[in-house]
N, C-alpha and C. Protein backbone atom coordinates (compact mmCIF):
# COMPACT_ATOMS: atom_id res chain seq x y z
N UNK A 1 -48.01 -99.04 37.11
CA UNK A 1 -48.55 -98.90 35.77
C UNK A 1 -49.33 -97.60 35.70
N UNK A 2 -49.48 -96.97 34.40
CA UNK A 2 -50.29 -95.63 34.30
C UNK A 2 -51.05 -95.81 32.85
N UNK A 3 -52.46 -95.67 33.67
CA UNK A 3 -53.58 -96.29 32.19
C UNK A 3 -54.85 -95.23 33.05
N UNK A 4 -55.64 -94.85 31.83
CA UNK A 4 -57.00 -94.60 32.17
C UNK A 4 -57.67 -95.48 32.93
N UNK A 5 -58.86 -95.26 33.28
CA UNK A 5 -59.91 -96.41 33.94
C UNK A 5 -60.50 -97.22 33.01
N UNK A 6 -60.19 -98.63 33.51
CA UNK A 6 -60.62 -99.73 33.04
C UNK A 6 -61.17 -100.58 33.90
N UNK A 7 -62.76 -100.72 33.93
CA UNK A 7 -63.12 -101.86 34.94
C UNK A 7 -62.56 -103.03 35.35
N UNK A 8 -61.61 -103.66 34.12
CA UNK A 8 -61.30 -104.71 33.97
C UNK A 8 -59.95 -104.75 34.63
N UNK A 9 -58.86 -103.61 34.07
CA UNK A 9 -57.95 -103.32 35.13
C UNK A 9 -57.84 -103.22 36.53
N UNK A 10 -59.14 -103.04 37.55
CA UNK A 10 -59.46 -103.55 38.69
C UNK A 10 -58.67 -104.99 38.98
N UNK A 11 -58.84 -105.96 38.66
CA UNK A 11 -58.24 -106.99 38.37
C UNK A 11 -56.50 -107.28 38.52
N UNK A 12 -56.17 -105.79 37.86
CA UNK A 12 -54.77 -105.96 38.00
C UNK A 12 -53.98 -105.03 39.03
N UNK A 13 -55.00 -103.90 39.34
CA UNK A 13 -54.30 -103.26 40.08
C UNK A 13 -55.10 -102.04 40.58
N UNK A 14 -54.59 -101.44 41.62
CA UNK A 14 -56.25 -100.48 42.25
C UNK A 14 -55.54 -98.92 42.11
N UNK A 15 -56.85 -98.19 41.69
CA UNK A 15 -56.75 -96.77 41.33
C UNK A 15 -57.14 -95.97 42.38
N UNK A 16 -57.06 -94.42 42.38
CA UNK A 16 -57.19 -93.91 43.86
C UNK A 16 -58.68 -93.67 43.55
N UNK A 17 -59.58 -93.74 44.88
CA UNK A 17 -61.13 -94.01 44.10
C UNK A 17 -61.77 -93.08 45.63
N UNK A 18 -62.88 -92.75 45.04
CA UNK A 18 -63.50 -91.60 45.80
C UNK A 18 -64.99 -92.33 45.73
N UNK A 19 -66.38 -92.26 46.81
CA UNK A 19 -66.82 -92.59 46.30
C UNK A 19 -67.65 -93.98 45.32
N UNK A 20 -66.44 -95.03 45.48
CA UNK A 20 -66.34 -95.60 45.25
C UNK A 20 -66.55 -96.08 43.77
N UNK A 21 -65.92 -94.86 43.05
CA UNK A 21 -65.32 -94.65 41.79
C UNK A 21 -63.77 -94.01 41.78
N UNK A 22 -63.02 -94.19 40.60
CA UNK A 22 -61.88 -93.46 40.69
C UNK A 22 -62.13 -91.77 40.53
N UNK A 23 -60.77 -91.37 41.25
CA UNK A 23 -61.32 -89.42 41.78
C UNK A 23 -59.96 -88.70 40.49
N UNK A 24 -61.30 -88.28 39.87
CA UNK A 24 -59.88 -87.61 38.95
C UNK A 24 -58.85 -86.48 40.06
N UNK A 25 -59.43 -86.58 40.88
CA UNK A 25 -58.77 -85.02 41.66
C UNK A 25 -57.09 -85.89 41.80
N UNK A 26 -56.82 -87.44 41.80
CA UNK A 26 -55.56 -87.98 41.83
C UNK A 26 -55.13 -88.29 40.55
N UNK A 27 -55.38 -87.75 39.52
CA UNK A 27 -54.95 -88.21 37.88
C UNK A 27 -53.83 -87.65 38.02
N UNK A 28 -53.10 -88.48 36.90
CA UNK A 28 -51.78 -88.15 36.81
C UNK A 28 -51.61 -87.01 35.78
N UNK A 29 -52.72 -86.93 34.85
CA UNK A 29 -53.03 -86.20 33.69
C UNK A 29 -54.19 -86.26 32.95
N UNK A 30 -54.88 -85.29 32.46
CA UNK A 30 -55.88 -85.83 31.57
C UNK A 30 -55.48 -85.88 29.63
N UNK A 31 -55.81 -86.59 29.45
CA UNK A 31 -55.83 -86.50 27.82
C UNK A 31 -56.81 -86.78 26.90
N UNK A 32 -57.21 -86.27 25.79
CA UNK A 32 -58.11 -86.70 24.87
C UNK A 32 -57.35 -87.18 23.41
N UNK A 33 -58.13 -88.12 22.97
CA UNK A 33 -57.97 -88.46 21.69
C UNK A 33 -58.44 -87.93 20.43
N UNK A 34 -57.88 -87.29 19.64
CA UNK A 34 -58.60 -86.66 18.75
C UNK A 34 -58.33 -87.66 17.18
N UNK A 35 -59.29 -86.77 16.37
CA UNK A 35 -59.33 -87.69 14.60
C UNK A 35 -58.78 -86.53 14.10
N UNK A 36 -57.87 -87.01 13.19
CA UNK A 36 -57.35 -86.35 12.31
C UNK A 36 -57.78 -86.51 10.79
N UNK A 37 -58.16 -85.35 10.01
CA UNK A 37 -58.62 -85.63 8.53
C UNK A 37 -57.52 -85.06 7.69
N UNK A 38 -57.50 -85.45 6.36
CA UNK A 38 -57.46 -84.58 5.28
C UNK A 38 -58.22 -83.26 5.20
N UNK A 39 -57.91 -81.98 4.69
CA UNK A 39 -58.23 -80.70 5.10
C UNK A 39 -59.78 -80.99 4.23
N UNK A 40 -59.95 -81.73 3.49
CA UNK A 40 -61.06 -81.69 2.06
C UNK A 40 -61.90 -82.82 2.30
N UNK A 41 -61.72 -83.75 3.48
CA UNK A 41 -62.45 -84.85 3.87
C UNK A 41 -63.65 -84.45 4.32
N UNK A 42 -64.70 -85.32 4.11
CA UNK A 42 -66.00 -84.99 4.29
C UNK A 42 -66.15 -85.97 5.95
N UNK A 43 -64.93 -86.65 6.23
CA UNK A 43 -65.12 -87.35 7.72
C UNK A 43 -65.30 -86.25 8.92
N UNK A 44 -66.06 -87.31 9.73
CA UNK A 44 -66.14 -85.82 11.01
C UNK A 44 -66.82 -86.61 12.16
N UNK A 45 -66.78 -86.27 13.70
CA UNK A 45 -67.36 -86.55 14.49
C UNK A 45 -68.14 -85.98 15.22
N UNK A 46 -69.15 -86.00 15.75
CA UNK A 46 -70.43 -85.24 15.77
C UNK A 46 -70.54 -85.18 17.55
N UNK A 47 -69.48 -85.63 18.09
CA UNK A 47 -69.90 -85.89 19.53
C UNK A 47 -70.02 -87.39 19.69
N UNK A 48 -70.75 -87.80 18.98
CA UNK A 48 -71.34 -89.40 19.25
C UNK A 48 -71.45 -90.60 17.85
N UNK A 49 -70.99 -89.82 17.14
CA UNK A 49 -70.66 -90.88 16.07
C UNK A 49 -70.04 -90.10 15.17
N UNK A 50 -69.31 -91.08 13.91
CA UNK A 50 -68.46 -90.82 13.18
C UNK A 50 -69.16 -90.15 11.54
N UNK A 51 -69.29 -89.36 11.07
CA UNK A 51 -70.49 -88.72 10.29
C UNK A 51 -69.10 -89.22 8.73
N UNK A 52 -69.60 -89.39 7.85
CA UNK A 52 -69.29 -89.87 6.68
C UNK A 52 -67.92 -90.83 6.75
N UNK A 53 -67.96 -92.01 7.09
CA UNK A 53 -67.20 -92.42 7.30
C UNK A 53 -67.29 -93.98 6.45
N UNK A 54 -66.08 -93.49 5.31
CA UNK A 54 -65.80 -94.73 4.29
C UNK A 54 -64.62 -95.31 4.50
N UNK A 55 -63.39 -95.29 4.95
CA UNK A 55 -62.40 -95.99 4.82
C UNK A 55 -61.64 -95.93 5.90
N UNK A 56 -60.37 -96.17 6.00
CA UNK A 56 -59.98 -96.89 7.22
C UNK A 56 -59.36 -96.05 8.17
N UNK A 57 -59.23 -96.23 9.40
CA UNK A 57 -59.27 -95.20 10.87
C UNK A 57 -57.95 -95.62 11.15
N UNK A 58 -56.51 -94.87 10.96
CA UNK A 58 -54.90 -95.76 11.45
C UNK A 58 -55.04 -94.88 13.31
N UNK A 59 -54.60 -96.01 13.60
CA UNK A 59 -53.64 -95.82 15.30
C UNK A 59 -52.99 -96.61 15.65
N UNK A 60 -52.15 -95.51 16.64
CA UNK A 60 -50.98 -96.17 17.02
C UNK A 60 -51.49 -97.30 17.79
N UNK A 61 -49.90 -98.55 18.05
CA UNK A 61 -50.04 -99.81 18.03
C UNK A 61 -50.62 -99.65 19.57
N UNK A 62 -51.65 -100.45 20.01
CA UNK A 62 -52.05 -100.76 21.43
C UNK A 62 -52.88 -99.72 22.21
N UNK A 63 -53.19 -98.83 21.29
CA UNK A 63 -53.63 -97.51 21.76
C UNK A 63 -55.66 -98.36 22.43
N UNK A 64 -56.01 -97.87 23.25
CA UNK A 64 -57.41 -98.14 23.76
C UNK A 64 -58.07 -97.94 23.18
N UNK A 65 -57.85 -96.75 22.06
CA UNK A 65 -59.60 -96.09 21.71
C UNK A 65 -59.63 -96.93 20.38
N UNK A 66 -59.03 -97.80 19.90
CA UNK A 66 -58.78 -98.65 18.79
C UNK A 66 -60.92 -99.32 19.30
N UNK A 67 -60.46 -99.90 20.41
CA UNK A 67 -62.06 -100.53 20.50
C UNK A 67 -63.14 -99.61 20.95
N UNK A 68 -63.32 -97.82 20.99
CA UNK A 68 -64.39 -97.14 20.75
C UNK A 68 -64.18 -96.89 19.42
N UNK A 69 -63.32 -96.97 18.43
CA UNK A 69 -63.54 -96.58 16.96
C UNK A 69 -64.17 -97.57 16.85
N UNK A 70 -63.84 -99.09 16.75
CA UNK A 70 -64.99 -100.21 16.52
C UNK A 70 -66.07 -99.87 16.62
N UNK A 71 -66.26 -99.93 18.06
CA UNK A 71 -67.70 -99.46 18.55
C UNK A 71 -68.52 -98.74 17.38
N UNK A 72 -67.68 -97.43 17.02
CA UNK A 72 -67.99 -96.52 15.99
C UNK A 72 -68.61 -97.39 14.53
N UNK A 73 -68.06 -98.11 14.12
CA UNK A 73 -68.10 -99.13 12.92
C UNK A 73 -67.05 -98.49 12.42
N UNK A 74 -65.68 -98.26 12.84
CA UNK A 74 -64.70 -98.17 12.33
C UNK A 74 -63.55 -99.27 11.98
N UNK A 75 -63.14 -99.71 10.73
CA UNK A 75 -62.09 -100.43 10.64
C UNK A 75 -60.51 -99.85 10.44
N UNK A 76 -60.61 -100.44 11.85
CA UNK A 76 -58.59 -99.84 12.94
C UNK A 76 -57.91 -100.55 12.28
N UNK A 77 -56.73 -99.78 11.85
CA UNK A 77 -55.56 -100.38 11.34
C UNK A 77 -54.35 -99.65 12.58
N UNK A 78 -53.64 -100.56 12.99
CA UNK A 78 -52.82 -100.00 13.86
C UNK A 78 -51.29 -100.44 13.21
N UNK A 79 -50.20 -99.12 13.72
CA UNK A 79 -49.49 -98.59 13.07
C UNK A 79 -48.42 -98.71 14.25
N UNK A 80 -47.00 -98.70 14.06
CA UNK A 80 -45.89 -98.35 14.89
C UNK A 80 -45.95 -96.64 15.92
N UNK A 81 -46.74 -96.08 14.81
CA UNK A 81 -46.25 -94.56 15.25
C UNK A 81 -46.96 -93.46 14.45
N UNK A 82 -47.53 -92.38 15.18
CA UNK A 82 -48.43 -91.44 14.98
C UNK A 82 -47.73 -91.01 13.50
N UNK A 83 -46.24 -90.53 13.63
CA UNK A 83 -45.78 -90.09 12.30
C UNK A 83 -46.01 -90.95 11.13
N UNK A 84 -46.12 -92.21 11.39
CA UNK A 84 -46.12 -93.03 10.40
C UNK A 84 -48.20 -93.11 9.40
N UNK A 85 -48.57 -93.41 11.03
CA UNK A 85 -49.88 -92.91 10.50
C UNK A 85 -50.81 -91.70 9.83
N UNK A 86 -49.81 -90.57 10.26
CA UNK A 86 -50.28 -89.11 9.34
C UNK A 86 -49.56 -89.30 8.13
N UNK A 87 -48.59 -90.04 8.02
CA UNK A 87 -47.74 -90.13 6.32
C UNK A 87 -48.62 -90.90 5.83
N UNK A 88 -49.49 -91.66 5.88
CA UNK A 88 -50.29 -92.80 5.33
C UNK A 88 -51.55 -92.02 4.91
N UNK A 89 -52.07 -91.22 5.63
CA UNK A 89 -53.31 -89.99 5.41
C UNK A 89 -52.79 -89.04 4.62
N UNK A 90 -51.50 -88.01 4.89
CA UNK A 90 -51.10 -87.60 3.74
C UNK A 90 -51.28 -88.33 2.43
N UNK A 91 -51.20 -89.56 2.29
CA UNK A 91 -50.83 -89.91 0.48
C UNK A 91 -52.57 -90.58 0.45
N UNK A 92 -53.28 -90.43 1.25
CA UNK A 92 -54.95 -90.92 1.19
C UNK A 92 -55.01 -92.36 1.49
N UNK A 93 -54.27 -92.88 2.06
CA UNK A 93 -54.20 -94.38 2.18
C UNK A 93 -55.02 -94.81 3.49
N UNK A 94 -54.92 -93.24 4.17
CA UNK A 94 -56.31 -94.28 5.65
C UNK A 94 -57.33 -92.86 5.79
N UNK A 95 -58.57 -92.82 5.56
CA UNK A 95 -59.38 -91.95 5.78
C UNK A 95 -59.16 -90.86 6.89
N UNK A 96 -58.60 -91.45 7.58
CA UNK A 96 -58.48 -90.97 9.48
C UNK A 96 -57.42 -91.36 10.19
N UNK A 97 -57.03 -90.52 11.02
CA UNK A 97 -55.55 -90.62 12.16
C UNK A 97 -56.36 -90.48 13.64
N UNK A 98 -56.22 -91.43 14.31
CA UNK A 98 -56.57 -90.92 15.73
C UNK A 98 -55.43 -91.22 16.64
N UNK A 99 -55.05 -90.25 17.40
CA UNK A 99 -54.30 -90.74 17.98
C UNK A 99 -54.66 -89.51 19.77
N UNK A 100 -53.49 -89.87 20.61
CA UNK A 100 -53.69 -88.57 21.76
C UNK A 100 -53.35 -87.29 21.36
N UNK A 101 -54.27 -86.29 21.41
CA UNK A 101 -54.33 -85.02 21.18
C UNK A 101 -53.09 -84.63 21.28
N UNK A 102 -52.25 -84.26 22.24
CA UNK A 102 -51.35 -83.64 21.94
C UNK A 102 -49.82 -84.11 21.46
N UNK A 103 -50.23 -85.31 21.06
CA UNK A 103 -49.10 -86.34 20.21
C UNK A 103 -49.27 -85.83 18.90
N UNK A 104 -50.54 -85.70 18.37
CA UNK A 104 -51.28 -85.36 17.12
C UNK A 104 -50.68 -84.04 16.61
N UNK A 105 -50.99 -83.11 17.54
CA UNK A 105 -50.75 -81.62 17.78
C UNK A 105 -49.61 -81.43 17.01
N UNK A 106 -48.63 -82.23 17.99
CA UNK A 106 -47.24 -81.93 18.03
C UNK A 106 -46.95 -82.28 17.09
N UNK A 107 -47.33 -83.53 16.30
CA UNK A 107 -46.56 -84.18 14.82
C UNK A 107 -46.99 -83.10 13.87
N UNK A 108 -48.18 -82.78 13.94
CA UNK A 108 -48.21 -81.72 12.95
C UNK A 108 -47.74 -80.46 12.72
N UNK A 109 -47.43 -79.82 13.72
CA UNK A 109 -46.81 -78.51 14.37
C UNK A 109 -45.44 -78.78 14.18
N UNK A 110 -44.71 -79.90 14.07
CA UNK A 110 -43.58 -79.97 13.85
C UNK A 110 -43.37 -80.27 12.12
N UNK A 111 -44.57 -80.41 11.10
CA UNK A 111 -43.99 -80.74 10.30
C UNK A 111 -44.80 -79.80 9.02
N UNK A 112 -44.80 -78.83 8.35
CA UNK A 112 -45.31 -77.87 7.56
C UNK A 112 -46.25 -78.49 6.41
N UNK A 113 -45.66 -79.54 5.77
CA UNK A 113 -46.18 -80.46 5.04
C UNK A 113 -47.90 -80.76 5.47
N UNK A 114 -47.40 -81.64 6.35
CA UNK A 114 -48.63 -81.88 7.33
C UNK A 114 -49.71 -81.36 7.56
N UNK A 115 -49.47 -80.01 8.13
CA UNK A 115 -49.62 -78.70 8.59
C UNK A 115 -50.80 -78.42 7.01
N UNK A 116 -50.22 -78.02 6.60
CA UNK A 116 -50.70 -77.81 5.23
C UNK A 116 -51.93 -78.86 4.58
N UNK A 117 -52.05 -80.12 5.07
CA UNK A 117 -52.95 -81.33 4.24
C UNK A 117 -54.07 -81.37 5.32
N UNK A 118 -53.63 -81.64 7.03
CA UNK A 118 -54.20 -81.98 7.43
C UNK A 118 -55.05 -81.14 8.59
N UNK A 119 -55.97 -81.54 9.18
CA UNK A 119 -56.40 -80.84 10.07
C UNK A 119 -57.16 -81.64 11.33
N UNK A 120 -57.03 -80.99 12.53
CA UNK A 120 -57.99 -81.73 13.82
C UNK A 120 -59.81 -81.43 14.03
N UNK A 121 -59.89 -82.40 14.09
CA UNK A 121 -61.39 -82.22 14.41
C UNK A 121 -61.41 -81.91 15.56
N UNK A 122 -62.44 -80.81 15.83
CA UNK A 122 -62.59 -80.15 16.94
C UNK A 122 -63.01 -81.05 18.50
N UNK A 123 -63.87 -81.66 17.56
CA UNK A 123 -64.32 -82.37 19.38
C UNK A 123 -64.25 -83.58 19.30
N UNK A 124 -63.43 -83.84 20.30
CA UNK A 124 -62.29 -85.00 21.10
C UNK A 124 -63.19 -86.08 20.84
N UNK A 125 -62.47 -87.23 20.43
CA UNK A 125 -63.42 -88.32 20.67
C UNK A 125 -63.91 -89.18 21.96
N UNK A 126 -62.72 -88.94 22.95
CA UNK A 126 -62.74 -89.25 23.96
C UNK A 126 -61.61 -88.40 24.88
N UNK A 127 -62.06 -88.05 25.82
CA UNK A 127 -61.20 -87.43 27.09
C UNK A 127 -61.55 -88.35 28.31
N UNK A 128 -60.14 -88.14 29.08
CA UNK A 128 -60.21 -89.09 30.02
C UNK A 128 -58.92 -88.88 30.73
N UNK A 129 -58.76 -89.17 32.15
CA UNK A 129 -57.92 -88.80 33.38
C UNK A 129 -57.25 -90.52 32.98
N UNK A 130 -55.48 -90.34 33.48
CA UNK A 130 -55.04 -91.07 33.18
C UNK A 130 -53.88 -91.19 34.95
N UNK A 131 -54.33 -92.54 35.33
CA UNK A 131 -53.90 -92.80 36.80
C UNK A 131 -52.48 -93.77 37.19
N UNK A 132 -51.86 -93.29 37.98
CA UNK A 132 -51.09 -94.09 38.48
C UNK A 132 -51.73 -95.41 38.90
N UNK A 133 -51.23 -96.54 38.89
CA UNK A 133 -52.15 -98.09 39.00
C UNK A 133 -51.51 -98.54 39.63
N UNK A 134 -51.48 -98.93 41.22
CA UNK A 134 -50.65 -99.50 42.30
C UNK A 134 -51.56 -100.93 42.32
N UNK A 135 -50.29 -101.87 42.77
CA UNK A 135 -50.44 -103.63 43.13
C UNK A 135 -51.46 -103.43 44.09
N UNK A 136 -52.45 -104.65 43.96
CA UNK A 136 -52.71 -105.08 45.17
C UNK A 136 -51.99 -105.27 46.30
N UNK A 137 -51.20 -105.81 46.05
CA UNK A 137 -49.76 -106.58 47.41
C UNK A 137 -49.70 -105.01 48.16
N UNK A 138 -49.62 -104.17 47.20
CA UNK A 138 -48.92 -102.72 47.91
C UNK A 138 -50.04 -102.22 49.03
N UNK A 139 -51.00 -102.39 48.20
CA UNK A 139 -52.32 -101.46 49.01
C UNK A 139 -53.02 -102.52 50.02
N UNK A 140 -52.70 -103.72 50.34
CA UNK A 140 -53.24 -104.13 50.70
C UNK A 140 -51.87 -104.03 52.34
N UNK A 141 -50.68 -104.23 51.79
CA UNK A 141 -50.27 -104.12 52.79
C UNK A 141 -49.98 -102.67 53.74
N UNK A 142 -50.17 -101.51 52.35
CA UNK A 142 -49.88 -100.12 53.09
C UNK A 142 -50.07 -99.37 52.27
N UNK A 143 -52.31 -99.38 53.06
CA UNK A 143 -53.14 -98.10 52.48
C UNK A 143 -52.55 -97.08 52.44
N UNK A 144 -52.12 -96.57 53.71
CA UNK A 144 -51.55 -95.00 54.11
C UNK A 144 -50.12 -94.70 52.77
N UNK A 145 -49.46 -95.40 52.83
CA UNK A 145 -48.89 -94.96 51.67
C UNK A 145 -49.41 -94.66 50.39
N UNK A 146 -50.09 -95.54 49.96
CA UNK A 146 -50.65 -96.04 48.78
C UNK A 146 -51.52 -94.37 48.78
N UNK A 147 -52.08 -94.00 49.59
CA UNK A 147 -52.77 -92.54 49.67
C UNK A 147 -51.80 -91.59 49.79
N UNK A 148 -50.90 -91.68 50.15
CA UNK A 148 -49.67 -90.61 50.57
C UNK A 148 -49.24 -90.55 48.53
N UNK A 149 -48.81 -91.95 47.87
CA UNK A 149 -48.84 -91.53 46.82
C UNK A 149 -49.86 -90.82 45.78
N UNK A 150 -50.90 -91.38 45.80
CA UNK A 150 -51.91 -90.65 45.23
C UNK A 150 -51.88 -88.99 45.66
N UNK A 151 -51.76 -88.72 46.26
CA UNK A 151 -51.73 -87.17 47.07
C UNK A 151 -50.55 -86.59 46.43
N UNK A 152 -49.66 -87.22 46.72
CA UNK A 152 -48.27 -86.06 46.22
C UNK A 152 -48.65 -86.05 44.96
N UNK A 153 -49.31 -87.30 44.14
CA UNK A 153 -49.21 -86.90 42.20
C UNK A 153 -50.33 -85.46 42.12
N UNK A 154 -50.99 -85.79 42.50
CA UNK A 154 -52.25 -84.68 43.07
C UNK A 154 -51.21 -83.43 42.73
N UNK A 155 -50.37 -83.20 43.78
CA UNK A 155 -49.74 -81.57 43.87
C UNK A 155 -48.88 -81.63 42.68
N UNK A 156 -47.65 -82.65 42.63
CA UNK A 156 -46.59 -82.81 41.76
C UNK A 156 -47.23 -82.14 40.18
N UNK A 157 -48.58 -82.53 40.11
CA UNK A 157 -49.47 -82.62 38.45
C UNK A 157 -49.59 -80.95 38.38
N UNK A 158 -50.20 -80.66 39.50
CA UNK A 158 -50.13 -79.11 39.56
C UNK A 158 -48.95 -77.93 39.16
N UNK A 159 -47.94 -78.84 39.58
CA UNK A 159 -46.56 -78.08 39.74
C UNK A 159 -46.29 -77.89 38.08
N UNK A 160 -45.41 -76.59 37.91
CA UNK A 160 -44.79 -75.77 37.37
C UNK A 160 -43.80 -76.93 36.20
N UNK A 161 -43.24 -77.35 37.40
CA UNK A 161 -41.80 -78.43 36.80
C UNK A 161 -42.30 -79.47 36.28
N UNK A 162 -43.14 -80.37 36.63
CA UNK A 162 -44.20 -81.21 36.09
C UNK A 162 -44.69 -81.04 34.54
N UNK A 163 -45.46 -79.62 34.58
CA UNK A 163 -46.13 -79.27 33.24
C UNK A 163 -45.60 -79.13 32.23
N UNK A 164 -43.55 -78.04 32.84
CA UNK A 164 -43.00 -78.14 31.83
C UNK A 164 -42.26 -79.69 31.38
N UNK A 165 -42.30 -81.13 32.09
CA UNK A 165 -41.23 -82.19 31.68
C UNK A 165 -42.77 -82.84 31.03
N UNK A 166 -44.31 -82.65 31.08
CA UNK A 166 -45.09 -83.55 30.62
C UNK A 166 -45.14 -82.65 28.66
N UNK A 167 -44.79 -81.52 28.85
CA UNK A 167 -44.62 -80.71 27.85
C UNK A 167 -43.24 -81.44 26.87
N UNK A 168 -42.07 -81.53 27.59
CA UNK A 168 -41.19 -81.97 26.89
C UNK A 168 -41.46 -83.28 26.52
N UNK A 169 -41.98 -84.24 27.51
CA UNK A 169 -41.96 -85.59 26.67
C UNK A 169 -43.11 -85.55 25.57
N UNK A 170 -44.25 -84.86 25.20
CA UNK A 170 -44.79 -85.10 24.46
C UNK A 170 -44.10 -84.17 23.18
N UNK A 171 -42.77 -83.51 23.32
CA UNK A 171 -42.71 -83.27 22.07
C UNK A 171 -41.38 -83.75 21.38
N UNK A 172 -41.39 -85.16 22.26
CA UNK A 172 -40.09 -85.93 21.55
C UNK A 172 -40.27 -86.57 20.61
């Protein structure tokens, strides 16, 4: 499995941990989540909270940061799909789009319309290293591997060929 850190995910499966925290130096990637406005919206995020915020926050279906917008006093409406949720902000129907930064990026960059209405708020609502998640069964029967994998994602993430196929899937 490949998820950010979740205490609770402990439970299901163990991350490469340094420290005795997880070591971003083994992430598979980092990503942030950004908000998307209308170009004329008075919404915005300040670092630590959501600054004029009247109506409703769309993300995609199952996405995590659904429960820090809560947190926020945001009411999440979750959606099939980032495109679907910037068409819904285009016509003013959800105050806000959050989705992963460069999912966001890309829908808009691919579509002029868009391009034209909407815009990213500068600072991320959340960033965060996103890990390969190995079984218990695995690590319990074979640490040394279980580290041998963590290590190669380590270099593989670095690599050339890597950056360009994490490039292509985010602009499918």
């Amino acid at each position: 499995m490949v998820g950010s850190f979740k205490e609770s995910r402990m439970e299901i499966g163990v991350y490469p941990m340094k420290n005795n925290s997880h070591d971003p130096d083994k992430r598979m990637h980092s990503s942030s989540y950004s908000l998307y406005v209308l170009k004329d919206s008075p919404l915005s995020f300040d670092g630590r909270k959501l600054v004029n915020l009247t109506g409703d926050i769309g993300i995609p279906r199952g996405y995590s940061i659904g429960e820090k917008l809560t947190q926020l006093g945001a009411n999440v409406t979750e959606f099939e799909s980032t495109d679907r949720i910037f068409l819904l902000l285009s016509k003013g129907r959800l105050q806000g789009a959050v989705t992963l930064t460069p999912i966001g990026d890309h829908a808009i960059s691919k579509d002029p319309a868009l391009a034209s209405q909407i815009k990213k708020i500068s600072t991320p609502l959340v960033e965060k290293p996103y890990y390969l998640i190995l079984s218990h069964k695995l690590w319990n029967e074979q640490p040394e591997l279980c580290n041998k994998l963590w290590a190669e994602v380590e270099k593989v993430r670095e690599s050339d060929a890597y950056k360009k196929a994490y490039h292509d899937f985010l602009s499918q």
